[in-house]
N, C-alpha and C. Protein backbone atom coordinates (compact mmCIF):
# COMPACT_ATOMS: atom_id res chain seq x y z
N UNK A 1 -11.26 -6.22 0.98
CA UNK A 1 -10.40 -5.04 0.97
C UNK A 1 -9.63 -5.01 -0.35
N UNK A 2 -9.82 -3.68 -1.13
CA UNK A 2 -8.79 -3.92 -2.25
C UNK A 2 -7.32 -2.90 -2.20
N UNK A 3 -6.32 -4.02 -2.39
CA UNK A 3 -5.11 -3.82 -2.09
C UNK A 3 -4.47 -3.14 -3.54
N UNK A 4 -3.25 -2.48 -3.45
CA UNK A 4 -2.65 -2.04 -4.73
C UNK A 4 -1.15 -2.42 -4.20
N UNK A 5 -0.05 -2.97 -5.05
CA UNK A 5 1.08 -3.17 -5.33
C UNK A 5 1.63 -2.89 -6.61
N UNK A 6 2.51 -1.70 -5.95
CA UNK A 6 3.22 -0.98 -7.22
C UNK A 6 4.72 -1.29 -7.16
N UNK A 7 5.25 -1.36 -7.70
CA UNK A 7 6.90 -1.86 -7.40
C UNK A 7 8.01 -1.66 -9.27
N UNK A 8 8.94 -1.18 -8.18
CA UNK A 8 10.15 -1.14 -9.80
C UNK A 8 11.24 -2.01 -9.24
N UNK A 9 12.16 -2.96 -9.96
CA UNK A 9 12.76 -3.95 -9.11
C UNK A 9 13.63 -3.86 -10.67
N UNK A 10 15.10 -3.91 -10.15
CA UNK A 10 16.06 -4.13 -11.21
C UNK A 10 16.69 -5.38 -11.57
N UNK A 11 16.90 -6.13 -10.44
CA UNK A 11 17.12 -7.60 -10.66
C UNK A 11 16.28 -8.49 -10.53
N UNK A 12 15.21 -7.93 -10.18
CA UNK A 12 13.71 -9.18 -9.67
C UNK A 12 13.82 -9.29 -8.10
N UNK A 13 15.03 -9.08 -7.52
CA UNK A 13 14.58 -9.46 -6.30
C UNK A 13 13.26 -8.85 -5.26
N UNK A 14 12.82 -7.14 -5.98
CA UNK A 14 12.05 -6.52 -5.32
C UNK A 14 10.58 -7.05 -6.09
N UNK A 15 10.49 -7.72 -7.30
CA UNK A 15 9.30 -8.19 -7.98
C UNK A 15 9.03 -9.32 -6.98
N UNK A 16 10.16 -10.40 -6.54
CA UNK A 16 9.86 -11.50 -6.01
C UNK A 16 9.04 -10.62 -4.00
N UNK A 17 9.52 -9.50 -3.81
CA UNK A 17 9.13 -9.77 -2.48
C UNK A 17 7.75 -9.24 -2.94
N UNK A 18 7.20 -8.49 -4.07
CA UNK A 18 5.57 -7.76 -4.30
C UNK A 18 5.31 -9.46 -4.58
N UNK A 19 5.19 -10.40 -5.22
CA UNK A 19 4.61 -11.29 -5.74
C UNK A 19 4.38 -11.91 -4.20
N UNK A 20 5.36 -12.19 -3.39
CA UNK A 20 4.94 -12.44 -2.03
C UNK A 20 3.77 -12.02 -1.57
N UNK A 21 4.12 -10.30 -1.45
CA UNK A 21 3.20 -9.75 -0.52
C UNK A 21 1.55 -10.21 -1.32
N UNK A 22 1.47 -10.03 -2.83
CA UNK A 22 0.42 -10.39 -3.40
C UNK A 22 -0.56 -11.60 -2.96
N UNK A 23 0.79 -12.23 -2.85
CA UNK A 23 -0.12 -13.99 -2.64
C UNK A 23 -0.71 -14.18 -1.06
N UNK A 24 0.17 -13.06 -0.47
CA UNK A 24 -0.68 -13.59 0.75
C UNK A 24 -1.29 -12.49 0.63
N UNK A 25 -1.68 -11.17 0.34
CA UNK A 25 -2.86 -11.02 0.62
C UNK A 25 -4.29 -11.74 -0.39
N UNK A 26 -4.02 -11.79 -0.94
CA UNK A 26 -5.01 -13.10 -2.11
C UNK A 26 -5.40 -13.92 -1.26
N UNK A 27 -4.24 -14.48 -0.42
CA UNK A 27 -4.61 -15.95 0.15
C UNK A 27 -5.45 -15.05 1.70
N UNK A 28 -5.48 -14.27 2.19
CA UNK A 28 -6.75 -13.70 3.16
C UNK A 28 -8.11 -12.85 2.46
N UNK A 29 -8.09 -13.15 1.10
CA UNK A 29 -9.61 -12.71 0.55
C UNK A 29 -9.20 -11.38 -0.19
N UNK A 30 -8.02 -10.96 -0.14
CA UNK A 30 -8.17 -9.64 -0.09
C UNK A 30 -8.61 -9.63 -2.24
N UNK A 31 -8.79 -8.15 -2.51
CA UNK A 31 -8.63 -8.07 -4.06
C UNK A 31 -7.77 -7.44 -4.27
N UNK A 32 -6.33 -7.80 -5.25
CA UNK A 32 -5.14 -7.32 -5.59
C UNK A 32 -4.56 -6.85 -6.79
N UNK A 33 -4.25 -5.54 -7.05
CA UNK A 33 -4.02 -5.40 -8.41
C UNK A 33 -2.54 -4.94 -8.37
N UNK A 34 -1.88 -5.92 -9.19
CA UNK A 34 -0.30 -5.61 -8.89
C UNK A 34 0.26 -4.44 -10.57
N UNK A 35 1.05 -3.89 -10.29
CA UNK A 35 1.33 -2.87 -11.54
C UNK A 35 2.85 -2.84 -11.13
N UNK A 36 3.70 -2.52 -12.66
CA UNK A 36 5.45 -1.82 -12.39
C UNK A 36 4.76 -0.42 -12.09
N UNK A 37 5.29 0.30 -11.34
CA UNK A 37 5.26 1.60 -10.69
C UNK A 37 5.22 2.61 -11.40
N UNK A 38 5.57 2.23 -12.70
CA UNK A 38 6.12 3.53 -14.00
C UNK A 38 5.60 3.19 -14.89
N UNK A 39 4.30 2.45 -15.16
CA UNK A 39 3.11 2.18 -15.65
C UNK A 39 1.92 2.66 -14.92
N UNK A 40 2.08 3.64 -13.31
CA UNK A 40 0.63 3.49 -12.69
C UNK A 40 0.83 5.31 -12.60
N UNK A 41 -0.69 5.82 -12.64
CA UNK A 41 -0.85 7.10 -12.16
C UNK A 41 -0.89 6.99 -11.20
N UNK A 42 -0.70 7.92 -10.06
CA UNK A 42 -0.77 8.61 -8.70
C UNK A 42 -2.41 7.88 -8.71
N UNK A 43 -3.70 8.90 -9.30
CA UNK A 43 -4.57 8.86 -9.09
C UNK A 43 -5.21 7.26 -8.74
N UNK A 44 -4.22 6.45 -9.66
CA UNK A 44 -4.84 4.98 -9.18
C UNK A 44 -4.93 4.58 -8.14
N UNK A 45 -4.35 4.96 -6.80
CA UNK A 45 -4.50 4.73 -5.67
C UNK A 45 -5.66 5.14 -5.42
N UNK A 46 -6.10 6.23 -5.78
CA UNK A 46 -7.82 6.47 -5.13
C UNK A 46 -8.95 5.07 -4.66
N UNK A 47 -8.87 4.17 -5.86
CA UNK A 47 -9.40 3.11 -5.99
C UNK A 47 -9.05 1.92 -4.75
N UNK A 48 -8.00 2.25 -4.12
CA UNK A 48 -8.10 1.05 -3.17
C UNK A 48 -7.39 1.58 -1.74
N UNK A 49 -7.81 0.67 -0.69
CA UNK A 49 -7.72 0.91 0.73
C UNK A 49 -6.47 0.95 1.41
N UNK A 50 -5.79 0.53 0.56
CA UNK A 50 -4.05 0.02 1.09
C UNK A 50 -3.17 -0.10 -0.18
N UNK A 51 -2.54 0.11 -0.15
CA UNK A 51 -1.04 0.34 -1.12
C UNK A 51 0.60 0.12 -0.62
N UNK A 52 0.74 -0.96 -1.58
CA UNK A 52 2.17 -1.61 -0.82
C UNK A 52 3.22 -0.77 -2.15
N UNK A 53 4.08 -0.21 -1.78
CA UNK A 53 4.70 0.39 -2.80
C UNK A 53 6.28 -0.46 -2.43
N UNK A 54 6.77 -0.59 -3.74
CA UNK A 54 8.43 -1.43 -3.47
C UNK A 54 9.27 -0.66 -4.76
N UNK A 55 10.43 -0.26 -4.18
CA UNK A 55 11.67 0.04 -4.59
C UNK A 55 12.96 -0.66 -4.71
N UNK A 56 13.57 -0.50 -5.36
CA UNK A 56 15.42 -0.62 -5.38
C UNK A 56 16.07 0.70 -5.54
N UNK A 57 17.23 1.02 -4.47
CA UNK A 57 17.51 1.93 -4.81
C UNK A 57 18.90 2.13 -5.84
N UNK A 58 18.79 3.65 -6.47
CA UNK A 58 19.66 3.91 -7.70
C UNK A 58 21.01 4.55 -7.25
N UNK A 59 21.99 3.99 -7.56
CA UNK A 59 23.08 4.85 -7.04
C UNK A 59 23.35 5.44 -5.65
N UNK A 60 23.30 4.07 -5.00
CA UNK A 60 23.08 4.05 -3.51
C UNK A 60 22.45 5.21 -2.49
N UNK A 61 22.10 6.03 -3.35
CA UNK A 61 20.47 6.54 -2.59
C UNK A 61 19.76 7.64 -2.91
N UNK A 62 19.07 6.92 -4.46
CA UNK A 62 18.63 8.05 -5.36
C UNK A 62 17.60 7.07 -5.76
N UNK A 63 16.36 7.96 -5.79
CA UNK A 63 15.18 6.68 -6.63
C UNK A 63 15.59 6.10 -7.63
N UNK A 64 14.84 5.31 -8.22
CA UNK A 64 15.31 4.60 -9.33
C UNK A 64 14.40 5.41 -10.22
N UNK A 65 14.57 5.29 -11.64
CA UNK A 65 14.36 6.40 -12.93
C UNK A 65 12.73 6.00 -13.03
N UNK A 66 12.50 4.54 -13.08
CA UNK A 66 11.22 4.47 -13.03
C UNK A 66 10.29 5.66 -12.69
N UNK A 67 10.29 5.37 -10.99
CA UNK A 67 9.87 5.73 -9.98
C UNK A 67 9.84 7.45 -10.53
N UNK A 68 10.52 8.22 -10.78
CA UNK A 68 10.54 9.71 -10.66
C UNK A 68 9.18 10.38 -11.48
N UNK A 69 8.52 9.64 -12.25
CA UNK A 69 7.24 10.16 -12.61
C UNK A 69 6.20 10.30 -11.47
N UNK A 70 6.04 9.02 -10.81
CA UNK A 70 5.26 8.84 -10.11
C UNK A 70 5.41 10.05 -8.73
N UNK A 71 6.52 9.75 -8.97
CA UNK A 71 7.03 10.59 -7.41
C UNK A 71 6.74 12.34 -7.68
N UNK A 72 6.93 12.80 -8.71
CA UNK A 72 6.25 13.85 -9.32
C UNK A 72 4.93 14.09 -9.74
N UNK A 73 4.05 13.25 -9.90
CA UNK A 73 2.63 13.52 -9.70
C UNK A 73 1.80 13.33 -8.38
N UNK A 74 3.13 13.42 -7.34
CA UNK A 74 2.46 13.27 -6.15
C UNK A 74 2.25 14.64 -5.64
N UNK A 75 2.85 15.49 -6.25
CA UNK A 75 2.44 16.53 -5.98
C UNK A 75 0.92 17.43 -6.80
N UNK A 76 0.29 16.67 -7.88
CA UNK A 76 -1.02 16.62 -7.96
C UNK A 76 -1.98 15.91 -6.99
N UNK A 77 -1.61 14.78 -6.33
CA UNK A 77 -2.69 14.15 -5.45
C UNK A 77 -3.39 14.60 -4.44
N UNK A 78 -4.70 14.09 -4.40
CA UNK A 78 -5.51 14.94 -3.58
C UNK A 78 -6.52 14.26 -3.14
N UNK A 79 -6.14 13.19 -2.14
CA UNK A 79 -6.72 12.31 -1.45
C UNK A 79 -5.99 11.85 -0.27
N UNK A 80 -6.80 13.03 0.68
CA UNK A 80 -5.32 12.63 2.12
C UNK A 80 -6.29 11.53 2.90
N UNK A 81 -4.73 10.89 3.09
CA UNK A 81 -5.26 9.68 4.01
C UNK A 81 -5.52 7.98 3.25
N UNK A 82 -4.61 8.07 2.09
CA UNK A 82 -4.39 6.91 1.75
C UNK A 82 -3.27 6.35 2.18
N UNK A 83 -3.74 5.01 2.42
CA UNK A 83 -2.86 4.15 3.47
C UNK A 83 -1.74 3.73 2.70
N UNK A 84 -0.13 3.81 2.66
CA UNK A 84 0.57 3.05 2.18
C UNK A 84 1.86 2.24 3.02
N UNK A 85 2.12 1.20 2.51
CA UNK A 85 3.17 0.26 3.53
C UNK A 85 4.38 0.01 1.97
N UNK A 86 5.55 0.43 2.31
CA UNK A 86 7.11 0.03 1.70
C UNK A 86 7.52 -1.11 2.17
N UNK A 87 8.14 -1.27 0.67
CA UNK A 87 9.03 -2.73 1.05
C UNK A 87 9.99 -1.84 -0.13
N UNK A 88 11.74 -2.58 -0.28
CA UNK A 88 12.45 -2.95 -0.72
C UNK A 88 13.53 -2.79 -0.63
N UNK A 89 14.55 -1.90 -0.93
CA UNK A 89 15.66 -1.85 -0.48
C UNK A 89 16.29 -0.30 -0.98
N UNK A 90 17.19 -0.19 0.37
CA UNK A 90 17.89 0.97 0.38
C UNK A 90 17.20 2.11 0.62
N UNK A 91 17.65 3.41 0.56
CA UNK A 91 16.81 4.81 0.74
C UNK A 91 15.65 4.85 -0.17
N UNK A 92 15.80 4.73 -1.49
CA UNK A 92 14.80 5.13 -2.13
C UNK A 92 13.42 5.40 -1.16
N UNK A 93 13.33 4.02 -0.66
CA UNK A 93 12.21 3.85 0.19
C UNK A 93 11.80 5.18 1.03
N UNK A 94 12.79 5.14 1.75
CA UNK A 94 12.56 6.43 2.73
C UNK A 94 12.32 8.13 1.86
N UNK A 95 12.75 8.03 0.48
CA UNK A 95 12.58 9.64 0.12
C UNK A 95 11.02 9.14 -0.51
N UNK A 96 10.52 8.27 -1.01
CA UNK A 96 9.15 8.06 -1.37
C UNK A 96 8.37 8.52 -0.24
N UNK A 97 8.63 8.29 0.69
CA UNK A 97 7.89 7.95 1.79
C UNK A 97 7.37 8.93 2.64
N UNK A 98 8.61 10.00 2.75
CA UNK A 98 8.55 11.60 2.75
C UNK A 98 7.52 12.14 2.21
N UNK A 99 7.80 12.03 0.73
CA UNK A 99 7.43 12.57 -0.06
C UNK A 99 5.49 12.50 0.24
N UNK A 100 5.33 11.38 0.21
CA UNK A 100 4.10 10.78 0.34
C UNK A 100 3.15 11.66 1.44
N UNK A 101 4.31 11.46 2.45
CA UNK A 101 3.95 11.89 3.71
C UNK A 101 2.97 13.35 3.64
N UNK A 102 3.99 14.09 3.12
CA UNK A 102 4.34 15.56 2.74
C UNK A 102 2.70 15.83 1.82
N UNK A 103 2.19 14.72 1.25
CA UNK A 103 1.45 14.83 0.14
C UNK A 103 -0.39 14.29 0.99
N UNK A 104 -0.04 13.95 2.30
CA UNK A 104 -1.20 13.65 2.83
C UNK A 104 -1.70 12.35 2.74
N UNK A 105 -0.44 11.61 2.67
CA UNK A 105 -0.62 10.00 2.61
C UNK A 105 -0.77 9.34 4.22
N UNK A 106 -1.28 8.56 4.43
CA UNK A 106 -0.92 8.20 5.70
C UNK A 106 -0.06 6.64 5.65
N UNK A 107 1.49 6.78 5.77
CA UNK A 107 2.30 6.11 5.78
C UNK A 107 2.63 4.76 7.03
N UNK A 108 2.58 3.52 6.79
CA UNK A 108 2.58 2.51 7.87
C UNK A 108 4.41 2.54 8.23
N UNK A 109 4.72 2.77 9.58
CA UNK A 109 5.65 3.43 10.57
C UNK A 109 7.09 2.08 10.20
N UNK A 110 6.51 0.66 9.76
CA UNK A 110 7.23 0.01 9.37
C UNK A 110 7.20 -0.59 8.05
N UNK A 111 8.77 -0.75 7.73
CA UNK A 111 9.11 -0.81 6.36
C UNK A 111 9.74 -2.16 5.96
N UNK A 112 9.85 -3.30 5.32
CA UNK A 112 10.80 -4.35 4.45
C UNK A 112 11.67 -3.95 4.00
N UNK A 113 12.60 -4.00 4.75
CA UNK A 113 13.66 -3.86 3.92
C UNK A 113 14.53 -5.56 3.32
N UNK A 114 14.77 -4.88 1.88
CA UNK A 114 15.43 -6.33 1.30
C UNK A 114 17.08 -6.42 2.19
N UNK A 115 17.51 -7.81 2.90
CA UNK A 115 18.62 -8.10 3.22
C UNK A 115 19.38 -8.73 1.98
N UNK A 116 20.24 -8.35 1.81
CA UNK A 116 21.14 -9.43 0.75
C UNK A 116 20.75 -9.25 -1.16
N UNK A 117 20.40 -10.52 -1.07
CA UNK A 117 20.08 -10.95 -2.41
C UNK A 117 18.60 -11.03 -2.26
N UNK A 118 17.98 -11.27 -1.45
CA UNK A 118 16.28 -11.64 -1.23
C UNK A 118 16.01 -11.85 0.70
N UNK A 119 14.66 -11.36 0.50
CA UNK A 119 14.14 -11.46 1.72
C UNK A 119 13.14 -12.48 1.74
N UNK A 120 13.31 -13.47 2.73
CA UNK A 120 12.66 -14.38 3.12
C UNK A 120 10.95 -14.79 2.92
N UNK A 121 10.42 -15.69 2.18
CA UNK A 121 8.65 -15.38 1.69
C UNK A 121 8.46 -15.07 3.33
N UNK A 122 8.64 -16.26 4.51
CA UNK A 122 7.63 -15.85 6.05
C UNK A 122 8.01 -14.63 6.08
N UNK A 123 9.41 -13.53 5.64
CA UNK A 123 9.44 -12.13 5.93
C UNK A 123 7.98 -11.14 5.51
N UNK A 124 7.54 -11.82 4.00
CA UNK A 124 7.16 -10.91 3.30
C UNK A 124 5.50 -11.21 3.66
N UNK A 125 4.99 -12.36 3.94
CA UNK A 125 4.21 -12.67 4.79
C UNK A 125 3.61 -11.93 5.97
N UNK A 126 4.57 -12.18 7.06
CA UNK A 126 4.45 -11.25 8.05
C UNK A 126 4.25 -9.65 7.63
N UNK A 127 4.88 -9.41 7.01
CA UNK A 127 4.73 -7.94 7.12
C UNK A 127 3.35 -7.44 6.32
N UNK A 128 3.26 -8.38 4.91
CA UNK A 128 1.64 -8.16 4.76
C UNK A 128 0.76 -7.95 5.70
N UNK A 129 0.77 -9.22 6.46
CA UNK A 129 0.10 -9.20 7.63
C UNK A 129 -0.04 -8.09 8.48
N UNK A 130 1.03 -7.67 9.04
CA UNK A 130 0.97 -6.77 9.95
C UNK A 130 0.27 -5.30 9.19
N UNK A 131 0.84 -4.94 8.38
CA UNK A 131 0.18 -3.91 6.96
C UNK A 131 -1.55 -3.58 7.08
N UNK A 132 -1.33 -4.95 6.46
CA UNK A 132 -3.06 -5.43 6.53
C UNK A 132 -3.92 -4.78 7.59
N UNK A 133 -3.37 -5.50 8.76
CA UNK A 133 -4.01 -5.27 10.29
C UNK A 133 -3.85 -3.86 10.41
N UNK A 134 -2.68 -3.02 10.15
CA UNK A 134 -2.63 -1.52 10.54
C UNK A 134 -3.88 -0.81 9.47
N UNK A 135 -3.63 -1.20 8.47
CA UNK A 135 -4.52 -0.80 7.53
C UNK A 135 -5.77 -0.94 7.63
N UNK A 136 -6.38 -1.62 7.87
CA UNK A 136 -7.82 -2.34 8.03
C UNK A 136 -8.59 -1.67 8.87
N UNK A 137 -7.59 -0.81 10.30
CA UNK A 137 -7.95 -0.37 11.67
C UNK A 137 -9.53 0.53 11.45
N UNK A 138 -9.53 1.27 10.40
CA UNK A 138 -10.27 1.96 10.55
C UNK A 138 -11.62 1.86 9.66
N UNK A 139 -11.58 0.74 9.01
CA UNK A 139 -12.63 0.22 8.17
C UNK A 139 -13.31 -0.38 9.32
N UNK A 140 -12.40 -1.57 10.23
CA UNK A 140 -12.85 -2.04 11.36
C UNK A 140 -14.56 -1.25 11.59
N UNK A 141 -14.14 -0.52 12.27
CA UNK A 141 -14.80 0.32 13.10
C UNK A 141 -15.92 1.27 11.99
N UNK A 142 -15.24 1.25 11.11
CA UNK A 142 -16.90 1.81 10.43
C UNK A 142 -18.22 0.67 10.02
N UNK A 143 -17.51 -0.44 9.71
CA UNK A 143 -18.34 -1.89 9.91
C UNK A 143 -18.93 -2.02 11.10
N UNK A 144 -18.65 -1.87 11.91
CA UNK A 144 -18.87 -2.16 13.46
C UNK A 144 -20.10 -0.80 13.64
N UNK A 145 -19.69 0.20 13.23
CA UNK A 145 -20.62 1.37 13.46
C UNK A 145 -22.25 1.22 12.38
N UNK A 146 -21.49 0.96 11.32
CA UNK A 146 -22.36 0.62 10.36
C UNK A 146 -23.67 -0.59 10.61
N UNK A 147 -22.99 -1.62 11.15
CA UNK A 147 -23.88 -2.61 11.98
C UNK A 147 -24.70 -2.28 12.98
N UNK A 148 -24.10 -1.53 14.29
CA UNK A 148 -24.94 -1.10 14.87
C UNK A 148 -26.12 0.31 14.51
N UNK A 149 -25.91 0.84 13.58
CA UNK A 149 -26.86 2.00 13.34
C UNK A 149 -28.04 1.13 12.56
N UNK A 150 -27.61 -0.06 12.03
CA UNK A 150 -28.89 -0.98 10.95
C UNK A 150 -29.71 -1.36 12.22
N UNK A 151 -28.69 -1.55 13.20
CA UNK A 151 -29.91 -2.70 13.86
C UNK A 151 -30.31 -1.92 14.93
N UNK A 152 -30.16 -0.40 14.78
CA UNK A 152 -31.33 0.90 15.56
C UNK A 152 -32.11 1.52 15.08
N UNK A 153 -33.31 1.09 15.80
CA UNK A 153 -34.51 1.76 15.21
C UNK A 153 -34.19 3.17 14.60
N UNK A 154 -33.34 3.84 15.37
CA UNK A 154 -33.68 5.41 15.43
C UNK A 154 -32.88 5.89 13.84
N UNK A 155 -31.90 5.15 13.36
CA UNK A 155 -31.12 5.26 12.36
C UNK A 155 -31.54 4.50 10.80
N UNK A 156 -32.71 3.58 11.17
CA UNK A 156 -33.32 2.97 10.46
C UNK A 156 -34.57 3.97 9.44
N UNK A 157 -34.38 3.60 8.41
CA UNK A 157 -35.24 4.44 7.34
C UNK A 157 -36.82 3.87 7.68
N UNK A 158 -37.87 5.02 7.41
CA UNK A 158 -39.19 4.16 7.27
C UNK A 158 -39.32 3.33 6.30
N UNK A 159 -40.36 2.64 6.41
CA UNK A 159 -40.81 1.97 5.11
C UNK A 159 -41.21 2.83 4.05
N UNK A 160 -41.18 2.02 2.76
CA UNK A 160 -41.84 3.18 1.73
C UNK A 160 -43.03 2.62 1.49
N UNK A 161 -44.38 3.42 1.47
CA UNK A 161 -45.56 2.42 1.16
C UNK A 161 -46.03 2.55 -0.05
């Protein structure tokens, strides 16, 4: 499965929870391409199955400056039904998320939020995890479909002679 992690983090604490989420999905096979958020086009999501997006928020609840490009070419995107899961802290999160929504994203219902100074690696762990599993749901099942149509005659190609 290839994963995307985009994230803008002002003190590092929101870099440290993407480097989390990175390593464990790495450490279940996955393929991971991590980017700052205000280095990535919209369109780069096309390329992969799941997208962990992370924030800090600006002026207790305004995106951060990074972020406002991205969040403005979401209104070019045009691929509904890419999966994304938030982590970081404060609103920002939630007006991305909208936004996303609004744009034909299909958004995972739970979010990381950073407590304190940093959130816990088993936090950032788990919630990969759980991400993962929501995300995955429907690949599941085209594997599963995909398998069984190979191994039916009726779906099976002739030979070529």
């Amino acid at each position: 499965m290839k994963v995307f992690i985009g994230y803008v983090s002002l003190s590092g604490n929101t870099e440290k929870m993407a480097i989390n989420i990175k390593n464990r999905m790495m450490a279940v096979g996955c393929e991971v391409y991590m980017e700052r958020l205000d280095t990535v086009e919209v369109d780069t999501l096309k390329d992969f199955d799941l997208a962990f997006i992370g924030l800090y928020t600006w002026n207790q609840d305004d995106l951060p400056y990074e972020a406002h490009e991205f969040y403005e070419e979401l209104d070019q995107a045009d691929f509904p039904g890419g999966k994304v899961a938030f982590f970081g802290a404060g609103d920002a999160i939630h007006i991305l998320s909208a936004k996303m929504k609004i744009c034909g994203f299909t958004v995972y219902d739970r979010v990381l939020k950073m407590e304190q100074e940093t959130t816990a690696h088993d936090q950032c762990e788990h919630f990969a995890d759980q991400a993962l599993s929501w995300g995955s749901k429907r690949m599941k099942w085209r594997f599963i479909l995909t398998d069984l149509m190979q191994n039916n005659p009726k779906y099976q190609r002739p030979p070529i002679c």
